[in-house]
C-alpha atoms as a PDB file:
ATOM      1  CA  UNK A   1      -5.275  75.929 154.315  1.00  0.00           C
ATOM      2  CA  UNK A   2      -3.762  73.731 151.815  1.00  0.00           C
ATOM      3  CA  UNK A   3      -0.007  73.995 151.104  1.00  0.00           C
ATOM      4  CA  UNK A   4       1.857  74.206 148.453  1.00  0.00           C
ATOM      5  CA  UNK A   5       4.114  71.495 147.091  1.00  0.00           C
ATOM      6  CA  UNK A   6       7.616  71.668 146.162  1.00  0.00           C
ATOM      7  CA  UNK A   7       6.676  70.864 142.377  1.00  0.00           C
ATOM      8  CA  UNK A   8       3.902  73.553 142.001  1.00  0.00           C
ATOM      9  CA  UNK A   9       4.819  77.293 141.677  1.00  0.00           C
ATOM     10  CA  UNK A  10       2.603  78.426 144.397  1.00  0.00           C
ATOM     11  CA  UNK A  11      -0.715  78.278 145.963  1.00  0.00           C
ATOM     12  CA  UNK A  12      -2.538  79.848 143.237  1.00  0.00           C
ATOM     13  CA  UNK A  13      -1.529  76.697 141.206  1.00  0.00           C
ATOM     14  CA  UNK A  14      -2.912  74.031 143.244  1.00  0.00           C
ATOM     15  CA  UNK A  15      -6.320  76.252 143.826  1.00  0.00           C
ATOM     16  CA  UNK A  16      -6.251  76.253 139.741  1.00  0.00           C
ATOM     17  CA  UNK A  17      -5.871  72.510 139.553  1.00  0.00           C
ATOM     18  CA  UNK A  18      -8.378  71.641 142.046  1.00  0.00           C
ATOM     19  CA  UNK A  19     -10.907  73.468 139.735  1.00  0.00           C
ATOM     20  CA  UNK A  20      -9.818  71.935 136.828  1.00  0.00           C
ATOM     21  CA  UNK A  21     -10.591  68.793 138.368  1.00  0.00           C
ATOM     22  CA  UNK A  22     -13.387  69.924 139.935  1.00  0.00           C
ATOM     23  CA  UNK A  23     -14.868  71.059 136.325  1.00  0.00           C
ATOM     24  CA  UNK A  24     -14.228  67.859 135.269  1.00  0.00           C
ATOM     25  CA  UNK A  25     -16.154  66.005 137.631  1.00  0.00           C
ATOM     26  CA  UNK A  26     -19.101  67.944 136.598  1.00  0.00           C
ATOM     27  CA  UNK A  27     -18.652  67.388 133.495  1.00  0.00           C
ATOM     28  CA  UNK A  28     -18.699  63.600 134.032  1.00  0.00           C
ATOM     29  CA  UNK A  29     -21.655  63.608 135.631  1.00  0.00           C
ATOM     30  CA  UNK A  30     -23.843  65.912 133.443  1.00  0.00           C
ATOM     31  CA  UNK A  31     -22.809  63.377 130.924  1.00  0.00           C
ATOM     32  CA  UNK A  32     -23.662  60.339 132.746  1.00  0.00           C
ATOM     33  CA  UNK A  33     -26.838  61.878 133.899  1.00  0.00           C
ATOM     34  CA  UNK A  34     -27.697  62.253 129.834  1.00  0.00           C
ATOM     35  CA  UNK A  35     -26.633  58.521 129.234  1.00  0.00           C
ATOM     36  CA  UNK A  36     -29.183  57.187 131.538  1.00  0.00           C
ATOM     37  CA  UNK A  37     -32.033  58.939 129.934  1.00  0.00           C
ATOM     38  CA  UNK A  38     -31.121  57.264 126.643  1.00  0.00           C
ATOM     39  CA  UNK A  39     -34.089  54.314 125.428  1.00  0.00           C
ATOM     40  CA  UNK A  40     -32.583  51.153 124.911  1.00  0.00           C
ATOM     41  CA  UNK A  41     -34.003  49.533 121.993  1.00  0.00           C
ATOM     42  CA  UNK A  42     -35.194  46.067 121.939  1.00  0.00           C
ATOM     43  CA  UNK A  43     -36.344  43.412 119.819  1.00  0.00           C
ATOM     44  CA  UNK A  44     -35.500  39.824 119.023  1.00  0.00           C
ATOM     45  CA  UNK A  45     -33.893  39.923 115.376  1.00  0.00           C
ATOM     46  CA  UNK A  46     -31.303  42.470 114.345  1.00  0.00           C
ATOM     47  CA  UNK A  47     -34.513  43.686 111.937  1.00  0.00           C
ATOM     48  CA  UNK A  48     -36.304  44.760 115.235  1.00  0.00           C
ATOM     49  CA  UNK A  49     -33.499  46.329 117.288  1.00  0.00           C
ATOM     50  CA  UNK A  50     -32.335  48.579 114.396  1.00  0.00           C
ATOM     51  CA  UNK A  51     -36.381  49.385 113.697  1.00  0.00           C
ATOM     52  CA  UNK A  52     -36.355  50.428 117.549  1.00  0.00           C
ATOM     53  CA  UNK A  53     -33.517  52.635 117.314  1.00  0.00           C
ATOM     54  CA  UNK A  54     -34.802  54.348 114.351  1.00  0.00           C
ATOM     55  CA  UNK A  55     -38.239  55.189 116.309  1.00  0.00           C
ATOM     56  CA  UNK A  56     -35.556  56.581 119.200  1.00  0.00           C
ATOM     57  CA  UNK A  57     -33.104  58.537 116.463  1.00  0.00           C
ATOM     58  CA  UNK A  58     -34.848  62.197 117.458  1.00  0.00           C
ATOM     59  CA  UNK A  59     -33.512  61.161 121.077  1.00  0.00           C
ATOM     60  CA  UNK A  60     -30.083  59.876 120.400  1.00  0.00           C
ATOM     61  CA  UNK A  61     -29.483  62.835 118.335  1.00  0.00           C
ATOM     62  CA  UNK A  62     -30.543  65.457 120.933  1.00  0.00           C
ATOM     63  CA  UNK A  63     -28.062  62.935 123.104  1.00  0.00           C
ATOM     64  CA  UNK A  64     -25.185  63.792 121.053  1.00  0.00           C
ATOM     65  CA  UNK A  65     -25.866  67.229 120.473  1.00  0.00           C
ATOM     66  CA  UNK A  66     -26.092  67.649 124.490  1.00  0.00           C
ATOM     67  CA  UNK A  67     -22.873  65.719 124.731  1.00  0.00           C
ATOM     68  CA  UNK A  68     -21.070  67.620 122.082  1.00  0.00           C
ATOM     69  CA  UNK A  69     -22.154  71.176 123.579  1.00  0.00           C
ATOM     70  CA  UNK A  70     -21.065  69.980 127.221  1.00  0.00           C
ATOM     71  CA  UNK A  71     -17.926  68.475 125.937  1.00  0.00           C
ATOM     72  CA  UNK A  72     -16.992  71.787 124.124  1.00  0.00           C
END
């Protein structure tokens, strides 16, 4: 068992702060896991990448829609 430091006001507090971290490690890697999925567009003007990322706009926006739900 874990004990409880001087600064905390008892054991239920550290048990509540290892979840929050916990929760927040998740959450870090759900949204890492969604980043690598993302297309990266290519082309060798600025006209080309930005005609890329338009064909990939459907995915980016699910992207941000996943992030913004997981984030919440």
């Amino acid at each position: 068992m874990t004990q409880a430091s001087e600064t905390t006001d008892g054991p239920g507090e550290v048990d509540n702060e290892r979840l929050v971290f916990f929760s927040d490690a998740v959450v870090a890697i759900a949204l890492t896991l969604l980043a690598l999925e993302l297309p990266v567009p290519h082309g060798s003007s600025d006209n080309e990448v930005w005609r890329a990322f338009r064909e990939h706009l459907p995915d980016y926006a699910m992207f941000l829609l996943s992030f913004a739900v997981i984030a919440a």
